[in-house]
Protein backbone atom coordinates (compact mmCIF):
# COMPACT_ATOMS: atom_id res chain seq x y z
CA UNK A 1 -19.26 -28.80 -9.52
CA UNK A 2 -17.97 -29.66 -5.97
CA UNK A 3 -14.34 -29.07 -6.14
CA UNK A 4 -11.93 -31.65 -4.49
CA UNK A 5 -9.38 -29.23 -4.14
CA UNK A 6 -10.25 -25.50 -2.77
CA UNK A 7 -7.58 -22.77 -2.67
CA UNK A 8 -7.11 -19.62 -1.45
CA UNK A 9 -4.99 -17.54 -2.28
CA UNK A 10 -3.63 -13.86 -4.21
CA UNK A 11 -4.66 -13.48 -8.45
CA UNK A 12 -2.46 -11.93 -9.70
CA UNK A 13 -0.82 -10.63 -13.16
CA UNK A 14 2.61 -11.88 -13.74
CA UNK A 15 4.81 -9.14 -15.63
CA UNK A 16 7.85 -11.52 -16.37
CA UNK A 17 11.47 -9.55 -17.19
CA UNK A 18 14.54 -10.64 -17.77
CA UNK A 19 17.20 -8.63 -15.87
CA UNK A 20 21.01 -8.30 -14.81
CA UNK A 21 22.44 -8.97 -11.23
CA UNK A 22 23.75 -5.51 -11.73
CA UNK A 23 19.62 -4.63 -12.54
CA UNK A 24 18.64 -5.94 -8.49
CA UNK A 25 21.64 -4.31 -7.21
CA UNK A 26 20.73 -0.92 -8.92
CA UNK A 27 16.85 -1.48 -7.57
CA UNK A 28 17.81 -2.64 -3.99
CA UNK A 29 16.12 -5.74 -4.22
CA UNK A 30 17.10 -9.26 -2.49
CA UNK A 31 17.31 -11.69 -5.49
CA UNK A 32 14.91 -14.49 -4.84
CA UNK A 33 12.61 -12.86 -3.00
CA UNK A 34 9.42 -11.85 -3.15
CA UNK A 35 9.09 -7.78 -2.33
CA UNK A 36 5.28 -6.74 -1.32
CA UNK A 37 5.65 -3.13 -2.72
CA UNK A 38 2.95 0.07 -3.10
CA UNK A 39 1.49 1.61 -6.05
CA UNK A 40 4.47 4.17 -6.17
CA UNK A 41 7.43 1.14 -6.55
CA UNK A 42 5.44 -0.32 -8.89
CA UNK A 43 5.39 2.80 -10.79
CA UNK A 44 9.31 2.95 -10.58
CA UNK A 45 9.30 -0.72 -11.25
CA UNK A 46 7.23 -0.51 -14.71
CA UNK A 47 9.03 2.89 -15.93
CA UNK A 48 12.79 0.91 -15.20
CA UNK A 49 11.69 -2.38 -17.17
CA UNK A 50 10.05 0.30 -20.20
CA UNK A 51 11.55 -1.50 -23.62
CA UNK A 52 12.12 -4.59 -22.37
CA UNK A 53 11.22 -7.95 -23.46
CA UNK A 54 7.93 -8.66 -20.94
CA UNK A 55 5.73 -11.85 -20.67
CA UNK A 56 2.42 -11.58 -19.11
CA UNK A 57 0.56 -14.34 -17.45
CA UNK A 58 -2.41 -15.22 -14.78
CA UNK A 59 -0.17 -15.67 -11.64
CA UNK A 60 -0.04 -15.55 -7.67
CA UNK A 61 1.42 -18.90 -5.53
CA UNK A 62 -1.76 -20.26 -4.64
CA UNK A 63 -3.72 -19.85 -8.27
CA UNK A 64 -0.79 -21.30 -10.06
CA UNK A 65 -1.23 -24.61 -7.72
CA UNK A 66 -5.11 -24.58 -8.32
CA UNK A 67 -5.13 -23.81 -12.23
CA UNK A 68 -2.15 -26.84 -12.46
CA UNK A 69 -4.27 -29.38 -10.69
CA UNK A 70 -7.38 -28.19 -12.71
CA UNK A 71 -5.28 -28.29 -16.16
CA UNK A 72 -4.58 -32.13 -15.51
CA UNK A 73 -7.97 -32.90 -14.30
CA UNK A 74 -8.59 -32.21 -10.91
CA UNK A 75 -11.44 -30.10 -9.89
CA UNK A 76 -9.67 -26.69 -8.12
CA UNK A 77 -11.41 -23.67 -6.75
CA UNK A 78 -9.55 -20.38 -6.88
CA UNK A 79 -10.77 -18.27 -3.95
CA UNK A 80 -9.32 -14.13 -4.03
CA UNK A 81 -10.17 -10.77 -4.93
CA UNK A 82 -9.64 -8.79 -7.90
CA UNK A 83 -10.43 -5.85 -9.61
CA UNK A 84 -13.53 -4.56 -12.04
CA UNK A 85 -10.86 -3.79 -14.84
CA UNK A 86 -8.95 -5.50 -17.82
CA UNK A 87 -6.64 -7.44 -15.66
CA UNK A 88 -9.55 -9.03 -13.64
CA UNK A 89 -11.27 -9.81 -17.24
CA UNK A 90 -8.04 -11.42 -18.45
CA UNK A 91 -7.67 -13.81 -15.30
CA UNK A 92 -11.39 -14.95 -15.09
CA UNK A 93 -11.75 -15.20 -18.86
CA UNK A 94 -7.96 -17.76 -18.04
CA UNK A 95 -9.63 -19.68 -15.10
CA UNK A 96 -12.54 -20.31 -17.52
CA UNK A 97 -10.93 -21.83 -20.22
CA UNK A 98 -8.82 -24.16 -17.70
CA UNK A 99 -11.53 -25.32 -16.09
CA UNK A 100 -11.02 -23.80 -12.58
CA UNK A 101 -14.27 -23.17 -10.27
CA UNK A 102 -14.12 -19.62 -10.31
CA UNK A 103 -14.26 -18.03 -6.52
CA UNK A 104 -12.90 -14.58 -7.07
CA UNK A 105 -14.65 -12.01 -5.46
CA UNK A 106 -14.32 -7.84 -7.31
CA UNK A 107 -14.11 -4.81 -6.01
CA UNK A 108 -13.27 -1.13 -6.54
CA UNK A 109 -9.51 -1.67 -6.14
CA UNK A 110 -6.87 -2.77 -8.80
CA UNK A 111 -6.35 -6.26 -9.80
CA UNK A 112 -2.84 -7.34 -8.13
CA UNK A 113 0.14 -8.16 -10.18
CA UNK A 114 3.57 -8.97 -9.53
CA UNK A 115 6.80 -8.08 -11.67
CA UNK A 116 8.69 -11.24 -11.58
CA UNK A 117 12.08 -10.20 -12.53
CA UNK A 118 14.70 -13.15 -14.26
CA UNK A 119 18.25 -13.04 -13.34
CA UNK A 120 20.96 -14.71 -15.28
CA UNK A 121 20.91 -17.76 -12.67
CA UNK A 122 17.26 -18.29 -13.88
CA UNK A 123 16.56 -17.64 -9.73
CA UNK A 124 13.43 -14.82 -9.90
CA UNK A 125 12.63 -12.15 -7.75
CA UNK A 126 9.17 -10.71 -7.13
CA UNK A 127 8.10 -7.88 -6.81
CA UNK A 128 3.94 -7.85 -5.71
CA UNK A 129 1.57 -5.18 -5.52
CA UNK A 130 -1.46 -6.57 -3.19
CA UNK A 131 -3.79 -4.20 -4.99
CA UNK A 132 -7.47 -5.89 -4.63
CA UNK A 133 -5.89 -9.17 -2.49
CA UNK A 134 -6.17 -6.98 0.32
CA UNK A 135 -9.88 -6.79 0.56
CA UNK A 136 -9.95 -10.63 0.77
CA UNK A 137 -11.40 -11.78 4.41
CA UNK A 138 -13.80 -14.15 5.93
CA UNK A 139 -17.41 -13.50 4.33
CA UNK A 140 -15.52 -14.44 1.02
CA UNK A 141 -15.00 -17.67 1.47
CA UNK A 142 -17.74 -20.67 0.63
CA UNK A 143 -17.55 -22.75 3.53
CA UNK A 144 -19.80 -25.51 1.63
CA UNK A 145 -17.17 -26.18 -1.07
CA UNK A 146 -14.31 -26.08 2.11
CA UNK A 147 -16.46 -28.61 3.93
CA UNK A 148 -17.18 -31.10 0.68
CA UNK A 149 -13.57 -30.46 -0.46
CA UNK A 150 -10.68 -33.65 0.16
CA UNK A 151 -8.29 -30.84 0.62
CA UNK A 152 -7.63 -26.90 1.47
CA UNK A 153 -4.64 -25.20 -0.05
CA UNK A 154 -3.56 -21.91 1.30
CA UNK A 155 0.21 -20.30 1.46
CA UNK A 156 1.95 -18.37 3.89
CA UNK A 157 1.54 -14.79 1.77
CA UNK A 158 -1.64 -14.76 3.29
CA UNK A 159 -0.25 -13.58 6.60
CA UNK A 160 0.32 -10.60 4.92
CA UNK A 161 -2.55 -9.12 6.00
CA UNK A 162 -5.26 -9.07 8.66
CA UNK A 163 -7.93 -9.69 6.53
CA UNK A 164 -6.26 -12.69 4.85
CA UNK A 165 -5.08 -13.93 7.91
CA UNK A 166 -8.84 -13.81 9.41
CA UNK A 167 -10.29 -15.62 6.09
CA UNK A 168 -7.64 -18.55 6.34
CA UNK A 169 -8.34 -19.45 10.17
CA UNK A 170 -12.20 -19.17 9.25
CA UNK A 171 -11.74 -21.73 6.52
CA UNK A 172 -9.04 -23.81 8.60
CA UNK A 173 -12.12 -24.34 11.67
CA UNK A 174 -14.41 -25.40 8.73
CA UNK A 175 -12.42 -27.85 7.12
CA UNK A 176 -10.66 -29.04 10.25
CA UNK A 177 -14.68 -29.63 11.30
CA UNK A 178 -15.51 -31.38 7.61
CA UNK A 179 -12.77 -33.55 7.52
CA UNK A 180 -11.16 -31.79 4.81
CA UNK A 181 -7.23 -31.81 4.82
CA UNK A 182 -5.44 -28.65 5.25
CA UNK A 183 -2.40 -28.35 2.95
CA UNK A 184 0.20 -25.20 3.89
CA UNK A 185 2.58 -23.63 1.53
CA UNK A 186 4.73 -21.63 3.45
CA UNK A 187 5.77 -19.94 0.00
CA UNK A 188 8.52 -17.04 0.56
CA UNK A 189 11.46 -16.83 3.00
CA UNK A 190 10.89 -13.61 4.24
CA UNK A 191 7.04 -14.54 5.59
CA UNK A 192 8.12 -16.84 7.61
CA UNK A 193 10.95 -14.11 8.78
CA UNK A 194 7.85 -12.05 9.83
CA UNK A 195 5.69 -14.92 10.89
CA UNK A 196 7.97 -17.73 12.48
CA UNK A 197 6.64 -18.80 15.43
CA UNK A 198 2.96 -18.02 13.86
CA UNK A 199 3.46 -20.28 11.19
CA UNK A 200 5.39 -23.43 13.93
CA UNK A 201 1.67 -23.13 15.75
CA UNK A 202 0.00 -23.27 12.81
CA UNK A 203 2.21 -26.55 11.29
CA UNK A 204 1.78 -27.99 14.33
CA UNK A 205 -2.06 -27.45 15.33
CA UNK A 206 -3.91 -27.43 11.91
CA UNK A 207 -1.89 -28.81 9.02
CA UNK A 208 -2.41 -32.09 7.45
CA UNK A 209 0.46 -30.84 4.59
CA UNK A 210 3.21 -28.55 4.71
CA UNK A 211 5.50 -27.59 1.82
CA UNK A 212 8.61 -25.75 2.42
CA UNK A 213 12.22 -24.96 0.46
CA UNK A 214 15.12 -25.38 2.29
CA UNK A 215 15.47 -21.59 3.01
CA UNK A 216 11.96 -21.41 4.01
CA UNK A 217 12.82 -24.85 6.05
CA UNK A 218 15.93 -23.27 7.63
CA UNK A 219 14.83 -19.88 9.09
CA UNK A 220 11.46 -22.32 10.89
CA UNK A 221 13.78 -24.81 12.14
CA UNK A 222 17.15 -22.87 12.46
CA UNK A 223 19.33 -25.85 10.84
CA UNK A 224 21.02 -25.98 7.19
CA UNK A 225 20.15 -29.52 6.94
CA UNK A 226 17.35 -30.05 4.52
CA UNK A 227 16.91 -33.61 5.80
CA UNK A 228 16.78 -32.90 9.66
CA UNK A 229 14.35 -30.11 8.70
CA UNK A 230 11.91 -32.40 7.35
CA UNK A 231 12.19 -34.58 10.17
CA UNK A 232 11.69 -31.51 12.68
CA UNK A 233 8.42 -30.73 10.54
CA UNK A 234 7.67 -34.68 10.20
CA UNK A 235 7.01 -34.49 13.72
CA UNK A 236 4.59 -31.24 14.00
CA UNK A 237 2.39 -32.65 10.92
CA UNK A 238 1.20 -36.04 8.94
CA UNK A 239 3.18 -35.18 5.90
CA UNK A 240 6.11 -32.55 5.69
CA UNK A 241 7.78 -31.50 2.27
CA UNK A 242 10.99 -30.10 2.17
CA UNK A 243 12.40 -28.79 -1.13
CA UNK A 244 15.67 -28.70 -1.44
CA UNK A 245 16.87 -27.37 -4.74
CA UNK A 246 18.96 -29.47 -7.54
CA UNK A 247 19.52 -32.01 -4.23
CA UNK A 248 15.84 -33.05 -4.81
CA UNK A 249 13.49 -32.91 -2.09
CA UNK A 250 12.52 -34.89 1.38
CA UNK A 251 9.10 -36.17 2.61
CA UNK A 252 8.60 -37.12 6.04
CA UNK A 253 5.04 -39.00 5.92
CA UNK A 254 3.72 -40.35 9.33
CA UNK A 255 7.46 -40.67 10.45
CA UNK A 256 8.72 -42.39 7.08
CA UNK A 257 11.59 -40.51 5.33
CA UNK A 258 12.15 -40.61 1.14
CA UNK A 259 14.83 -38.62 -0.72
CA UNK A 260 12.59 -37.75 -4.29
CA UNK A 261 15.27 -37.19 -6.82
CA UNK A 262 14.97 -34.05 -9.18
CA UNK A 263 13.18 -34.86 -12.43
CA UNK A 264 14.32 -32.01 -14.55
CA UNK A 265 16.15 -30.28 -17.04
CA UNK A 266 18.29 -27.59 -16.92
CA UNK A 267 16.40 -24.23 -15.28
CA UNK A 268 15.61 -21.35 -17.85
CA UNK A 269 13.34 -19.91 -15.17
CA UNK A 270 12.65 -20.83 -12.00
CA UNK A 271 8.96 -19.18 -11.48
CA UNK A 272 6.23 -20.89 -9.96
CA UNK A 273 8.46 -24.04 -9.56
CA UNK A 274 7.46 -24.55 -5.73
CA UNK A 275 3.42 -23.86 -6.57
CA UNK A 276 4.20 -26.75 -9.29
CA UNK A 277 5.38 -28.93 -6.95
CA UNK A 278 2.60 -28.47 -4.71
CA UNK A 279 0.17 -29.42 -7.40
CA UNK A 280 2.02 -32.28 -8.52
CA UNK A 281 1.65 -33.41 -5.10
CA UNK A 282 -1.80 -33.03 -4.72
CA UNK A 283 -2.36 -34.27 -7.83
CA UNK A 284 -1.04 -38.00 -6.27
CA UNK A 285 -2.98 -37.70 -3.34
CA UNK A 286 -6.09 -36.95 -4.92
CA UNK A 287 -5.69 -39.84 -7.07
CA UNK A 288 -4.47 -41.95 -4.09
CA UNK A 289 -1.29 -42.57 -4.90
CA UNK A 290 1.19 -42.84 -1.89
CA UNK A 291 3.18 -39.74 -0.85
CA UNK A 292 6.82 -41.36 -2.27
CA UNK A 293 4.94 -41.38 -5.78
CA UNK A 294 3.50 -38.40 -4.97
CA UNK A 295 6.68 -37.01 -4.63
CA UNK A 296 8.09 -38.19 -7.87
CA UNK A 297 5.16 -36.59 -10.12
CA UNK A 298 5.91 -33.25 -7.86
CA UNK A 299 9.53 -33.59 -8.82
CA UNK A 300 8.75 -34.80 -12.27
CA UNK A 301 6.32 -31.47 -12.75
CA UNK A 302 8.23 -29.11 -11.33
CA UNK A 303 11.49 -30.71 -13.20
CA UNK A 304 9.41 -29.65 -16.66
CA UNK A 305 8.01 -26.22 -15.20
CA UNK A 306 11.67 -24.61 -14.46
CA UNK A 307 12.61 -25.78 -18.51
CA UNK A 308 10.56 -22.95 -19.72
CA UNK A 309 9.85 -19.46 -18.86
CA UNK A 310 6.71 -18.38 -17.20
CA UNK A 311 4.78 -20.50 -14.30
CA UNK A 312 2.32 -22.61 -16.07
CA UNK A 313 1.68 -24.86 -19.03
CA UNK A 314 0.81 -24.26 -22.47
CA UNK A 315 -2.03 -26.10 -23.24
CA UNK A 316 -0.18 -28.52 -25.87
CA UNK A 317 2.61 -28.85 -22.92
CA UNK A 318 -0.37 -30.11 -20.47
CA UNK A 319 -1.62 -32.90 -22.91
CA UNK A 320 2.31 -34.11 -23.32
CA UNK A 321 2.76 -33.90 -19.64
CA UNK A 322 -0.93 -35.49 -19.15
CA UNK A 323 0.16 -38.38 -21.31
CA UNK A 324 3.35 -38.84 -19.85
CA UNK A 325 1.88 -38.75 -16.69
CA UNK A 326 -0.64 -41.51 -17.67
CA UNK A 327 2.36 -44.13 -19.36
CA UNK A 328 3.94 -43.48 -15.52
CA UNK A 329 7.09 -41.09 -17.20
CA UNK A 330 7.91 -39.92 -13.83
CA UNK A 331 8.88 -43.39 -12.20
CA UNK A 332 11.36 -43.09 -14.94
């Protein structure tokens, strides 16, 4: 199967906790962050969330946007590394059942994982050991599925390392030589703290498709305003996404400006919201509709994603949404 839609980006296991703001204040952490952490922290992590309630799930940015778009019918490749052990058995045995072209590479290394943990606001920080993600680079990726693919999906945690970093610009020159469109999730606040004007060269020179929160949006364009933000980007790339919380979200396309209003229900848990939105996105272009009602369905998804806990669909939650999708519930 050629995939339409080929992603690269960090498996991981999602170890999901509900905690106190007095919890992050006791660990040091910066709530709504994401933390890249060693093998010791994630030692101290696990022994301080012992007896807990814990949720475990197939997880990382990039996967949860590829196994979305392959859950309502899209062909997705997942591209990353993982371990030989029960983790890495766990997340291929997932991808399977969903459908997703499996691209994961193994080696001697642990399977990543992240411990997402829930604060009372339903706002989650992460906390991600890179474990096998880090032996990701360029003689992983298939360049014939990047070249016959309509678009390439990648997010900024890739700049975490070199090897990463060298595998996304490898896959970049072949799509950018295919054809194939080059969609950016700049993903986490604090990589585009370390990777600002990286990430402005990149916008601006390669992407077709850049997604962004308004935090994210701010620290790249220095301004508060969601709206001028997506303008900013609107100029650097065809089509610029910035979320921007309950407010909704803004889409510069091509110099045209929408405000998509939030489709949603109260938040129980915010995880995986933005990599929702990304596939709900994608999920409109690749069936051609425009990028306003690609919007909505983005909102619409990600409005039903933050209602539960955990950063994908059920399975009988994909054939409601599917349906509702189908009878147009997100114009609504």
């Amino acid at each position: 199967m050629t995939p339409r839609v080929y992603g690269i980006g960090n498996p991981l296991i999602d170890i999901i906790v509900q905690v106190t703001e007095d919890d992050l204040s006791r660990l040091g952490l910066h709530k709504g962050t994401m933390h890249l952490i060693d093998e010791d922290r994630r030692e101290e992590l696990l022994s301080f969330i012992e007896g807990k309630a814990t949720a475990y799930s197939c997880g990382g940015s990039c996967p949860n946007t590829i196994i979305t778009l392959a859950s309502f019918g899209i062909s997705a490749a997942a591209a990353g590394m993982v371990g030989r052990d029960e983790f890495s058995t766990i997340y291929r045995t997932r991808l399977k059942e969903l459908g997703v072209v499996d691209q994961l590479g193994s080696c001697e290394a642990p399977t990543g994982s992240s411990i997402i943990l829930i604060s009372p606001d339903s706002e989650r920080t992460m906390n991600t050991y890179l474990g096998a993600n880090r032996q990701f680079g360029p003689n992983d990726i298939n360049p014939d599925m990047i070249s016959k693919a309509d678009f390439f999906h990648f997010t900024g945690y890739m700049w975490d390392t070199d090897s990463q970093k060298a595998s996304i610009l490898a896959a970049i020159s072949i799509a950018e030589t295919a054809g194939t469109h080059i969609s950016f999730d700049i993903a986490d606040p604090f990589a585009v703290s370390r990777n600002r004007f990286a990430f402005l060269e990149l916008i601006s020179q390669h992407a077709d498709i850049v997604f962004a929160n308004k935090e994210e949006a701010r620290i790249l364009f220095d301004n508060y305003d969601a709206y001028e933000c997506a303008r900013s980007m609107g100029k650097l790339c065809r089509t610029a996404v910035i979320k921007n919380g309950k407010l909704g979200s803004f889409i510069c396309h091509e110099g045209k400006m929408w405000n998509i209003p939030v489709k949603g229900k109260e938040p129980l848990d915010t995880t995986g919201a933005g990599d929702i939105y990304a596939a709900g996105f994608l999920l409109g272009r690749c069936r051609d509709f425009s990028p306003y009602e690609s919007g909505l369905i983005a909102s619409f998804l990600a409005g039903e994603i933050i209602a539960q806990r955990g950063a994908q669909f059920t399975d009988t939650k994909t054939t409601a949404l599917k349906k509702m999708i189908a009878d147009q519930a997100w114009k609504l």
